[in-house]
C-alpha atoms as a PDB file:
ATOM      1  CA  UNK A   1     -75.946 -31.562   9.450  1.00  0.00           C
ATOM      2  CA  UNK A   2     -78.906 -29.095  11.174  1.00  0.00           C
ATOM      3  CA  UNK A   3     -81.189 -32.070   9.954  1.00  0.00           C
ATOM      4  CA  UNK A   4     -79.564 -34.187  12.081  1.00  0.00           C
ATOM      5  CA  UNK A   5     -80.440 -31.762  14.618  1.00  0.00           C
ATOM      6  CA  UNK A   6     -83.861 -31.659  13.449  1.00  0.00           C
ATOM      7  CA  UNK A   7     -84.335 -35.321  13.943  1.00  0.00           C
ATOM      8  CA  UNK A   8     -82.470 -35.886  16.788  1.00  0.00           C
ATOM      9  CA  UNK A   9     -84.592 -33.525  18.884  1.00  0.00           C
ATOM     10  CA  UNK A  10     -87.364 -35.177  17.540  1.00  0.00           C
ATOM     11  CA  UNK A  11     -85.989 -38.529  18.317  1.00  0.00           C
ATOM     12  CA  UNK A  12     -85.871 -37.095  21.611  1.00  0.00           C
ATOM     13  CA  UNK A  13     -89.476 -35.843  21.961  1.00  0.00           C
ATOM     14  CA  UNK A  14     -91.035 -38.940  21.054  1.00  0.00           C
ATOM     15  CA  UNK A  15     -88.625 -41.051  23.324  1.00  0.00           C
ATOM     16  CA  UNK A  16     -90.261 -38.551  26.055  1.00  0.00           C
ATOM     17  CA  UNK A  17     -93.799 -39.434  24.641  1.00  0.00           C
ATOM     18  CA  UNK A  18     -92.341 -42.984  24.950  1.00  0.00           C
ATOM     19  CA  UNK A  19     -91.399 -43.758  28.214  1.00  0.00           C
ATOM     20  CA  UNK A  20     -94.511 -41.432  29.557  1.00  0.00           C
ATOM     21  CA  UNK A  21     -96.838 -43.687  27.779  1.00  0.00           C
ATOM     22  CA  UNK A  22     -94.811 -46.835  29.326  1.00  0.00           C
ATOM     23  CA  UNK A  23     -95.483 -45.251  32.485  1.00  0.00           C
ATOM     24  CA  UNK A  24     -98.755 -45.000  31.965  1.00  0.00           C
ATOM     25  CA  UNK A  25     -99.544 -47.983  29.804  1.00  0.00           C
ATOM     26  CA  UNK A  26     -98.012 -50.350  28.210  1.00  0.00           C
ATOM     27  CA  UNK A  27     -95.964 -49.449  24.850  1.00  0.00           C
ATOM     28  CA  UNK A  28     -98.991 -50.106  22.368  1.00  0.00           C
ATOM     29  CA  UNK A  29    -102.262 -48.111  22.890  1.00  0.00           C
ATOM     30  CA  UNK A  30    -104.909 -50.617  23.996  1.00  0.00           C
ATOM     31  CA  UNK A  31    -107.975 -48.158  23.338  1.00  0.00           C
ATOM     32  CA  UNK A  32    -110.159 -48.294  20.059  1.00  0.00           C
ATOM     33  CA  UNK A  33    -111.162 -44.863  20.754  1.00  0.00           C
ATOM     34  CA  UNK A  34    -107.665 -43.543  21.195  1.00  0.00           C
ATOM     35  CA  UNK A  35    -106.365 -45.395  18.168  1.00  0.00           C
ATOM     36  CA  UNK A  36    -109.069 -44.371  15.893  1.00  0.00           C
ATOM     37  CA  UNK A  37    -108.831 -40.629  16.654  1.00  0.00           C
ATOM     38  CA  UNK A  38    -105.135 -40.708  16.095  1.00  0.00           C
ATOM     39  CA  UNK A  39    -106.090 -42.768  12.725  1.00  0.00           C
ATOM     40  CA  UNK A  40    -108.920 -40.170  12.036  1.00  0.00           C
ATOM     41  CA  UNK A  41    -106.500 -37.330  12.686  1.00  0.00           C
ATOM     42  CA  UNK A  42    -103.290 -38.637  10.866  1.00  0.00           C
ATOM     43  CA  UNK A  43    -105.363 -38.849   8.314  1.00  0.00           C
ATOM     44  CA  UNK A  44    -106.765 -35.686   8.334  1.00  0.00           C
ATOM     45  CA  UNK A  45    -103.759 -33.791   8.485  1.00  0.00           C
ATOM     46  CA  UNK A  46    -102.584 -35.822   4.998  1.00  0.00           C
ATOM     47  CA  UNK A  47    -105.085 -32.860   3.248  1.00  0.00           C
ATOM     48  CA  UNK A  48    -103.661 -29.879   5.551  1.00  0.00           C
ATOM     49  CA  UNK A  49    -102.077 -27.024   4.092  1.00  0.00           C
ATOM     50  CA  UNK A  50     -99.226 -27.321   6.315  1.00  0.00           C
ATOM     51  CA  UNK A  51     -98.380 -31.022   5.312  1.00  0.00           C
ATOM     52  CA  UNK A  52     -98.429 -30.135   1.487  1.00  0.00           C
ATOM     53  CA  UNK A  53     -96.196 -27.185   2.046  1.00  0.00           C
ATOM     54  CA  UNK A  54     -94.113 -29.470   4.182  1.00  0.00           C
ATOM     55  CA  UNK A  55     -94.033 -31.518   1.502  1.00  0.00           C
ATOM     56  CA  UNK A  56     -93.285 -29.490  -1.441  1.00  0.00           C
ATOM     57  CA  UNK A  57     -90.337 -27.986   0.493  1.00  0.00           C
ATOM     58  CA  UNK A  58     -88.686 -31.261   1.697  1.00  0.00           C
ATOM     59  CA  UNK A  59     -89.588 -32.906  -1.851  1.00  0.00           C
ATOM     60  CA  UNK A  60     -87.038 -30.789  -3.328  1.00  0.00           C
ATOM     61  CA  UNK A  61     -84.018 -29.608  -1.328  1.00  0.00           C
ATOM     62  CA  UNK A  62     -82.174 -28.026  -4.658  1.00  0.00           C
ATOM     63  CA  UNK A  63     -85.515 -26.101  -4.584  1.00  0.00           C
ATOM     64  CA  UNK A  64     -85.459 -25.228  -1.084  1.00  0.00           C
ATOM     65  CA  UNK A  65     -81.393 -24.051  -1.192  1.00  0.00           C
ATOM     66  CA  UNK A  66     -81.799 -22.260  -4.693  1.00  0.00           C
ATOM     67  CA  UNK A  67     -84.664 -19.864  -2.594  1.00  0.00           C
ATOM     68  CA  UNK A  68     -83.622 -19.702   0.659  1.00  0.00           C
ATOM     69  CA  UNK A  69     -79.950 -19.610   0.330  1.00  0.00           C
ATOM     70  CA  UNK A  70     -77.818 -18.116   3.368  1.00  0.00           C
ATOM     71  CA  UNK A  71     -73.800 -17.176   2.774  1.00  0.00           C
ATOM     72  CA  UNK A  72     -71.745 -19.027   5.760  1.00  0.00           C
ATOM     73  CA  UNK A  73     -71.265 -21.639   7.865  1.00  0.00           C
ATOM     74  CA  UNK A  74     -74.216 -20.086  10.335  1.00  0.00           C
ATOM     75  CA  UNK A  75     -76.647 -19.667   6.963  1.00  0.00           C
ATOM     76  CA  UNK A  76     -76.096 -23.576   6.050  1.00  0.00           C
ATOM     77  CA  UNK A  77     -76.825 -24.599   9.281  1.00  0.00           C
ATOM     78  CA  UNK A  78     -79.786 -21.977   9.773  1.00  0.00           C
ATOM     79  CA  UNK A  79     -80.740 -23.525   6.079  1.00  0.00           C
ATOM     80  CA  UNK A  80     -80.739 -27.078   7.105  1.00  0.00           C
ATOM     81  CA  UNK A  81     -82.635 -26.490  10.278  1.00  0.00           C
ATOM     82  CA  UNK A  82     -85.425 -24.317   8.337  1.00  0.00           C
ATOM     83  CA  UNK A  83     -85.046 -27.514   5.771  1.00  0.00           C
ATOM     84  CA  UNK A  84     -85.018 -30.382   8.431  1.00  0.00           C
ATOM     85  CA  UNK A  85     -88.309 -28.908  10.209  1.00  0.00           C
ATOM     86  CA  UNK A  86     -90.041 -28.773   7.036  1.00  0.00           C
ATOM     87  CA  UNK A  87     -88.907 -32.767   6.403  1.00  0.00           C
ATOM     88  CA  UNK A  88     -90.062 -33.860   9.866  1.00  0.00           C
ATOM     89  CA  UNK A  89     -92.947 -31.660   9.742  1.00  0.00           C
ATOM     90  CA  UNK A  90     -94.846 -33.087   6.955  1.00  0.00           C
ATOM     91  CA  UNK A  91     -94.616 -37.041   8.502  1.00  0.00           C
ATOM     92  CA  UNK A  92     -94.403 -36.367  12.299  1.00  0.00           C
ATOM     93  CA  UNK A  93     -98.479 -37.529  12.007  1.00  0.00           C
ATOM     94  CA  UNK A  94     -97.476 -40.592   9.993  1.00  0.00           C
ATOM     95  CA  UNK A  95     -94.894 -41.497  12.772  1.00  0.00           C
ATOM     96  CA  UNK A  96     -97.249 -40.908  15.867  1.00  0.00           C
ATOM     97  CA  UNK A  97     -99.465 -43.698  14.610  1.00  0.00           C
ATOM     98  CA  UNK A  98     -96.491 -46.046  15.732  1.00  0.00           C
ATOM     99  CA  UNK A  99     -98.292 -45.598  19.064  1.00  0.00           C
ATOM    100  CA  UNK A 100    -101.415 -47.235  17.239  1.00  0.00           C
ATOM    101  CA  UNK A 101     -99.285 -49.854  15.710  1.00  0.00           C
ATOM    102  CA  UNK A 102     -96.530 -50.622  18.134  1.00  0.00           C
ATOM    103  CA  UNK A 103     -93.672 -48.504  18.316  1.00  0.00           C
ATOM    104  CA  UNK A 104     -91.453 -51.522  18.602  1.00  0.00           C
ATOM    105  CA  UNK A 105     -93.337 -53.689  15.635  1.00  0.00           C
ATOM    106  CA  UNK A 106     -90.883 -53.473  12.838  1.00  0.00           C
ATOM    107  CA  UNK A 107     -93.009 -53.956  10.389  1.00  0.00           C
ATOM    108  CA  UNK A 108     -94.948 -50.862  10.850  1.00  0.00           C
ATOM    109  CA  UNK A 109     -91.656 -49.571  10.870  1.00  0.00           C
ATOM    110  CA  UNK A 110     -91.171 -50.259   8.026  1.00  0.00           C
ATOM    111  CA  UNK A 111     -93.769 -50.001   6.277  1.00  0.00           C
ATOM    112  CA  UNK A 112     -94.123 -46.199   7.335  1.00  0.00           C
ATOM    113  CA  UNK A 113     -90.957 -45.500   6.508  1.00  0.00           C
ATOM    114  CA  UNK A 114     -91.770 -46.977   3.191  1.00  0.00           C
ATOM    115  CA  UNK A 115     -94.883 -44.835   2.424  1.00  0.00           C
ATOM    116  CA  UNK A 116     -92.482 -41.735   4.081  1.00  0.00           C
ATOM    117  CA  UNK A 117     -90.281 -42.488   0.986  1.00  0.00           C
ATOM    118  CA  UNK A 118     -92.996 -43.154  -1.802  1.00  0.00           C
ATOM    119  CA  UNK A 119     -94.794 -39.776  -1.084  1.00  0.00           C
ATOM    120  CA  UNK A 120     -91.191 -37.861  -0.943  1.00  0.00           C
ATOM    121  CA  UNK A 121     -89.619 -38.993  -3.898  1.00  0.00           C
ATOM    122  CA  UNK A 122     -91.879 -40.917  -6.028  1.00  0.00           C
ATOM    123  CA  UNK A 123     -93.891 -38.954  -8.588  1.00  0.00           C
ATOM    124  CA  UNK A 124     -97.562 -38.037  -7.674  1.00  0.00           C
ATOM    125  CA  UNK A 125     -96.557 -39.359  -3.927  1.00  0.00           C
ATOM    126  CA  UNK A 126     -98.393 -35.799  -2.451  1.00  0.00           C
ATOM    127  CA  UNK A 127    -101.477 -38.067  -4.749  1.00  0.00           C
ATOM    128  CA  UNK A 128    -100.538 -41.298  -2.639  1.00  0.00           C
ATOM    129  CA  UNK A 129    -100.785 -39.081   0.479  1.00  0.00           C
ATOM    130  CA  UNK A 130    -103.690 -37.956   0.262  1.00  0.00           C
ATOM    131  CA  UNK A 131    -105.426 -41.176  -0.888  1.00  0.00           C
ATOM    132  CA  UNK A 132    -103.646 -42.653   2.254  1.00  0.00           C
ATOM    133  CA  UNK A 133    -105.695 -39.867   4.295  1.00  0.00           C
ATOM    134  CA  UNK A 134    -108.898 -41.050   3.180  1.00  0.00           C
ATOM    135  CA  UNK A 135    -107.366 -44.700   4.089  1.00  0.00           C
ATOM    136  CA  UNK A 136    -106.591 -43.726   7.457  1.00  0.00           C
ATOM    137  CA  UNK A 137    -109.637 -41.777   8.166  1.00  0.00           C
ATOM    138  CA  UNK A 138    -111.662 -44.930   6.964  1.00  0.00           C
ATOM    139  CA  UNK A 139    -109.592 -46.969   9.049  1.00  0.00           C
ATOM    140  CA  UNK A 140    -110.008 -44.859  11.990  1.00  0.00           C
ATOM    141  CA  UNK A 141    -113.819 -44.945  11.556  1.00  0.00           C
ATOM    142  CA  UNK A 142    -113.836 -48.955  11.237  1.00  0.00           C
ATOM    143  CA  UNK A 143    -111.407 -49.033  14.766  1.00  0.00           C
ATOM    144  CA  UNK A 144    -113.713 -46.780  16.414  1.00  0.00           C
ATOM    145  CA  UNK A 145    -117.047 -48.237  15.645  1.00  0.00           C
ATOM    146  CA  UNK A 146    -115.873 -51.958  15.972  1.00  0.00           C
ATOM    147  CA  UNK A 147    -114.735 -51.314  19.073  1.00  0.00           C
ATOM    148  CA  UNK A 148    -112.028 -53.269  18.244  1.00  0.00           C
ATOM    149  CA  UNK A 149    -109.274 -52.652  21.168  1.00  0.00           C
ATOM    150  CA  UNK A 150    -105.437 -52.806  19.689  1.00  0.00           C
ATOM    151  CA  UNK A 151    -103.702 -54.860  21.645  1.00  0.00           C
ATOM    152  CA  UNK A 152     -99.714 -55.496  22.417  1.00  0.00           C
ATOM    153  CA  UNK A 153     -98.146 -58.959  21.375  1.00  0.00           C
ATOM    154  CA  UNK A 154     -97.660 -61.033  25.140  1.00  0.00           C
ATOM    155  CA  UNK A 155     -93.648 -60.328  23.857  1.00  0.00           C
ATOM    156  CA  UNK A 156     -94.370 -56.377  24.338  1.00  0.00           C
ATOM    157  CA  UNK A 157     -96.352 -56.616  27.583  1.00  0.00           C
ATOM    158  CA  UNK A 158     -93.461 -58.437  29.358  1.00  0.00           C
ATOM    159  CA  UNK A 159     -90.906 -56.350  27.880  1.00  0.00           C
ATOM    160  CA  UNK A 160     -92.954 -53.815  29.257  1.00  0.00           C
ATOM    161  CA  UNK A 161     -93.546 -54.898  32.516  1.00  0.00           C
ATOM    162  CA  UNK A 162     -89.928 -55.320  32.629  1.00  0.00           C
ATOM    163  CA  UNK A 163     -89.332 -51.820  32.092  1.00  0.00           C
ATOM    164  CA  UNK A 164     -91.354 -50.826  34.705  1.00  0.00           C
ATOM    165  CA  UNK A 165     -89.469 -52.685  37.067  1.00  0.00           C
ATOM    166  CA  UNK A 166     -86.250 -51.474  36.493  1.00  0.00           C
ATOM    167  CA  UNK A 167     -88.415 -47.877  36.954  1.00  0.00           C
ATOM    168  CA  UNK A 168     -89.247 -48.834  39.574  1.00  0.00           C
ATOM    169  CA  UNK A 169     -92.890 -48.610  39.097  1.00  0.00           C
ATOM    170  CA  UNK A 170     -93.754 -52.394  39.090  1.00  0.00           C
ATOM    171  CA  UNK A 171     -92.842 -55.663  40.535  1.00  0.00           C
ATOM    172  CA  UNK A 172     -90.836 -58.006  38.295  1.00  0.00           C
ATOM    173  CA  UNK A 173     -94.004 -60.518  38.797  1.00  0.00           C
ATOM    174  CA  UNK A 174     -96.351 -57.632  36.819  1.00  0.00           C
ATOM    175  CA  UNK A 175     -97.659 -56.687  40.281  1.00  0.00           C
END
Protein backbone atom coordinates (compact mmCIF):
# COMPACT_ATOMS: atom_id res chain seq x y z
CA UNK A 1 0.00 0.00 0.00
CA UNK A 2 2.93 2.87 1.02
CA UNK A 3 3.93 2.25 -2.74
CA UNK A 4 0.90 3.47 -3.75
CA UNK A 5 1.81 6.37 -1.78
CA UNK A 6 5.09 6.47 -3.30
CA UNK A 7 3.69 6.76 -6.74
CA UNK A 8 0.90 8.72 -6.19
CA UNK A 9 2.96 11.63 -4.87
CA UNK A 10 4.99 11.18 -7.68
CA UNK A 11 2.10 11.12 -10.00
CA UNK A 12 1.48 14.29 -8.41
CA UNK A 13 4.89 15.98 -8.87
CA UNK A 14 5.13 15.39 -12.40
CA UNK A 15 1.41 16.48 -13.03
CA UNK A 16 2.90 19.82 -11.32
CA UNK A 17 5.93 19.65 -13.79
CA UNK A 18 3.05 19.10 -16.29
CA UNK A 19 0.79 21.75 -16.31
CA UNK A 20 3.91 24.30 -15.51
CA UNK A 21 5.46 23.24 -18.69
CA UNK A 22 1.85 23.69 -20.48
CA UNK A 23 2.00 27.02 -19.12
CA UNK A 24 4.99 27.69 -20.39
CA UNK A 25 5.09 25.68 -23.57
CA UNK A 26 3.34 23.44 -25.13
CA UNK A 27 3.22 19.67 -23.67
CA UNK A 28 6.31 18.35 -25.80
CA UNK A 29 9.70 20.16 -25.43
CA UNK A 30 10.39 21.88 -28.76
CA UNK A 31 14.24 22.56 -27.97
CA UNK A 32 17.14 20.24 -29.32
CA UNK A 33 19.24 21.56 -26.65
CA UNK A 34 16.78 20.87 -23.88
CA UNK A 35 15.95 17.43 -25.19
CA UNK A 36 19.43 16.34 -25.66
CA UNK A 37 20.62 17.31 -22.15
CA UNK A 38 17.73 15.50 -20.62
CA UNK A 39 18.79 12.49 -23.14
CA UNK A 40 22.52 13.08 -22.14
CA UNK A 41 21.55 13.10 -18.48
CA UNK A 42 18.96 10.17 -18.36
CA UNK A 43 21.47 8.49 -19.66
CA UNK A 44 24.02 9.29 -17.46
CA UNK A 45 22.32 8.56 -14.42
CA UNK A 46 21.68 4.71 -15.98
CA UNK A 47 25.66 4.22 -14.59
CA UNK A 48 25.00 6.15 -11.11
CA UNK A 49 25.46 4.50 -7.98
CA UNK A 50 22.20 5.56 -6.80
CA UNK A 51 20.21 3.98 -9.81
CA UNK A 52 21.99 0.51 -9.33
CA UNK A 53 21.25 0.53 -5.66
CA UNK A 54 17.77 1.59 -6.61
CA UNK A 55 17.74 -1.13 -8.61
CA UNK A 56 19.06 -3.95 -6.70
CA UNK A 57 16.61 -3.03 -3.89
CA UNK A 58 13.37 -2.78 -5.99
CA UNK A 59 14.64 -5.93 -8.13
CA UNK A 60 13.99 -8.00 -5.22
CA UNK A 61 11.31 -7.07 -2.67
CA UNK A 62 11.66 -10.67 -0.70
CA UNK A 63 15.24 -9.27 -0.46
CA UNK A 64 14.35 -5.94 0.61
CA UNK A 65 11.55 -7.34 3.46
CA UNK A 66 13.91 -10.30 4.61
CA UNK A 67 16.59 -7.13 5.64
CA UNK A 68 14.66 -4.44 6.50
CA UNK A 69 11.79 -6.01 8.18
CA UNK A 70 9.62 -3.78 10.70
CA UNK A 71 6.92 -5.65 13.28
CA UNK A 72 3.36 -3.74 12.77
CA UNK A 73 1.07 -2.19 10.81
CA UNK A 74 3.33 1.29 11.08
CA UNK A 75 6.70 -0.98 10.11
CA UNK A 76 4.84 -2.38 6.80
CA UNK A 77 3.86 0.79 5.81
CA UNK A 78 7.29 2.52 6.87
CA UNK A 79 8.69 -0.74 4.78
CA UNK A 80 6.76 -0.11 1.69
CA UNK A 81 7.47 3.57 1.62
CA UNK A 82 11.42 2.93 2.17
CA UNK A 83 10.59 0.10 -0.71
CA UNK A 84 8.37 2.31 -3.06
CA UNK A 85 11.11 5.25 -3.07
CA UNK A 86 13.72 2.90 -3.96
CA UNK A 87 11.24 1.55 -7.07
CA UNK A 88 10.49 5.08 -8.29
CA UNK A 89 13.89 6.17 -7.62
CA UNK A 90 15.81 4.10 -9.95
CA UNK A 91 13.33 5.10 -13.26
CA UNK A 92 12.12 8.63 -12.27
CA UNK A 93 15.07 9.66 -15.14
CA UNK A 94 13.60 7.15 -17.59
CA UNK A 95 10.09 8.77 -17.03
CA UNK A 96 11.21 12.53 -17.31
CA UNK A 97 12.25 11.87 -20.88
CA UNK A 98 8.36 11.66 -21.57
CA UNK A 99 8.88 15.44 -21.72
CA UNK A 100 11.37 14.67 -24.71
CA UNK A 101 9.00 12.26 -26.22
CA UNK A 102 5.53 13.49 -25.49
CA UNK A 103 4.04 12.87 -22.31
CA UNK A 104 0.78 12.08 -24.00
CA UNK A 105 2.42 9.77 -27.00
CA UNK A 106 1.47 6.33 -25.93
CA UNK A 107 3.87 4.74 -27.50
CA UNK A 108 6.68 6.13 -25.56
CA UNK A 109 4.52 5.12 -22.94
CA UNK A 110 4.82 2.23 -23.56
CA UNK A 111 7.69 1.53 -24.62
CA UNK A 112 9.29 2.99 -21.30
CA UNK A 113 7.27 1.18 -19.34
CA UNK A 114 8.46 -1.77 -21.27
CA UNK A 115 12.24 -1.20 -20.80
CA UNK A 116 11.05 -0.20 -16.84
CA UNK A 117 9.99 -3.93 -16.77
CA UNK A 118 12.91 -5.65 -18.79
CA UNK A 119 15.64 -4.04 -16.52
CA UNK A 120 13.46 -4.98 -13.20
CA UNK A 121 12.70 -8.39 -13.74
CA UNK A 122 14.46 -9.77 -16.62
CA UNK A 123 17.89 -11.28 -15.96
CA UNK A 124 21.00 -9.07 -16.70
CA UNK A 125 18.27 -6.04 -17.15
CA UNK A 126 20.84 -3.70 -14.67
CA UNK A 127 23.19 -4.98 -18.25
CA UNK A 128 20.25 -3.63 -20.55
CA UNK A 129 20.34 -0.44 -18.44
CA UNK A 130 23.31 0.48 -18.74
CA UNK A 131 23.73 -0.29 -22.48
CA UNK A 132 20.50 1.89 -22.76
CA UNK A 133 22.71 4.76 -21.03
CA UNK A 134 25.22 4.72 -23.59
CA UNK A 135 22.03 4.70 -26.10
CA UNK A 136 20.63 7.66 -24.63
CA UNK A 137 23.76 9.57 -24.19
CA UNK A 138 24.46 8.86 -27.99
CA UNK A 139 21.12 9.89 -28.73
CA UNK A 140 21.36 12.98 -26.81
CA UNK A 141 24.62 13.89 -28.61
CA UNK A 142 22.98 13.23 -32.22
CA UNK A 143 19.70 15.67 -30.94
CA UNK A 144 22.02 18.21 -29.83
CA UNK A 145 24.40 18.52 -32.67
CA UNK A 146 21.67 18.07 -35.44
CA UNK A 147 19.93 20.63 -34.12
CA UNK A 148 17.12 18.74 -34.73
CA UNK A 149 14.09 20.57 -32.73
CA UNK A 150 11.38 17.84 -31.28
CA UNK A 151 8.35 18.87 -32.19
CA UNK A 152 4.51 18.15 -30.92
CA UNK A 153 2.05 16.31 -33.40
CA UNK A 154 -0.59 19.46 -34.74
CA UNK A 155 -3.14 16.94 -32.43
CA UNK A 156 -0.97 18.00 -29.19
CA UNK A 157 -0.58 21.70 -30.03
CA UNK A 158 -4.39 22.18 -30.24
CA UNK A 159 -5.06 20.11 -27.35
CA UNK A 160 -2.74 22.34 -25.89
CA UNK A 161 -3.87 25.48 -26.87
CA UNK A 162 -7.08 24.29 -25.63
CA UNK A 163 -5.84 23.91 -22.28
CA UNK A 164 -4.65 27.14 -22.09
CA UNK A 165 -7.86 28.52 -22.73
CA UNK A 166 -9.78 26.98 -20.27
CA UNK A 167 -6.57 28.49 -17.98
CA UNK A 168 -7.22 31.14 -19.00
CA UNK A 169 -3.95 31.98 -20.46
CA UNK A 170 -4.90 31.92 -24.22
CA UNK A 171 -7.61 32.65 -26.62
CA UNK A 172 -9.51 29.65 -27.99
CA UNK A 173 -8.18 30.98 -31.61
CA UNK A 174 -4.27 30.22 -30.23
CA UNK A 175 -3.99 33.99 -29.70
Amino acid sequence: MPQMQIWGALDLLLLFVMWAVMMVAMMVNTSSILGGLLLIAAGIFQWTPLKQAGLVNCRSPLGFLMSEWREGKLGAFLMGLEHGTYCAGCCWFLMALLFVAGVMNLLWVATITAFVLVEKVFPRGDLVGRVAGGVLVLAGIVVIAGGRRTTAPAWAITAAARVKAVCGVLNVDGS
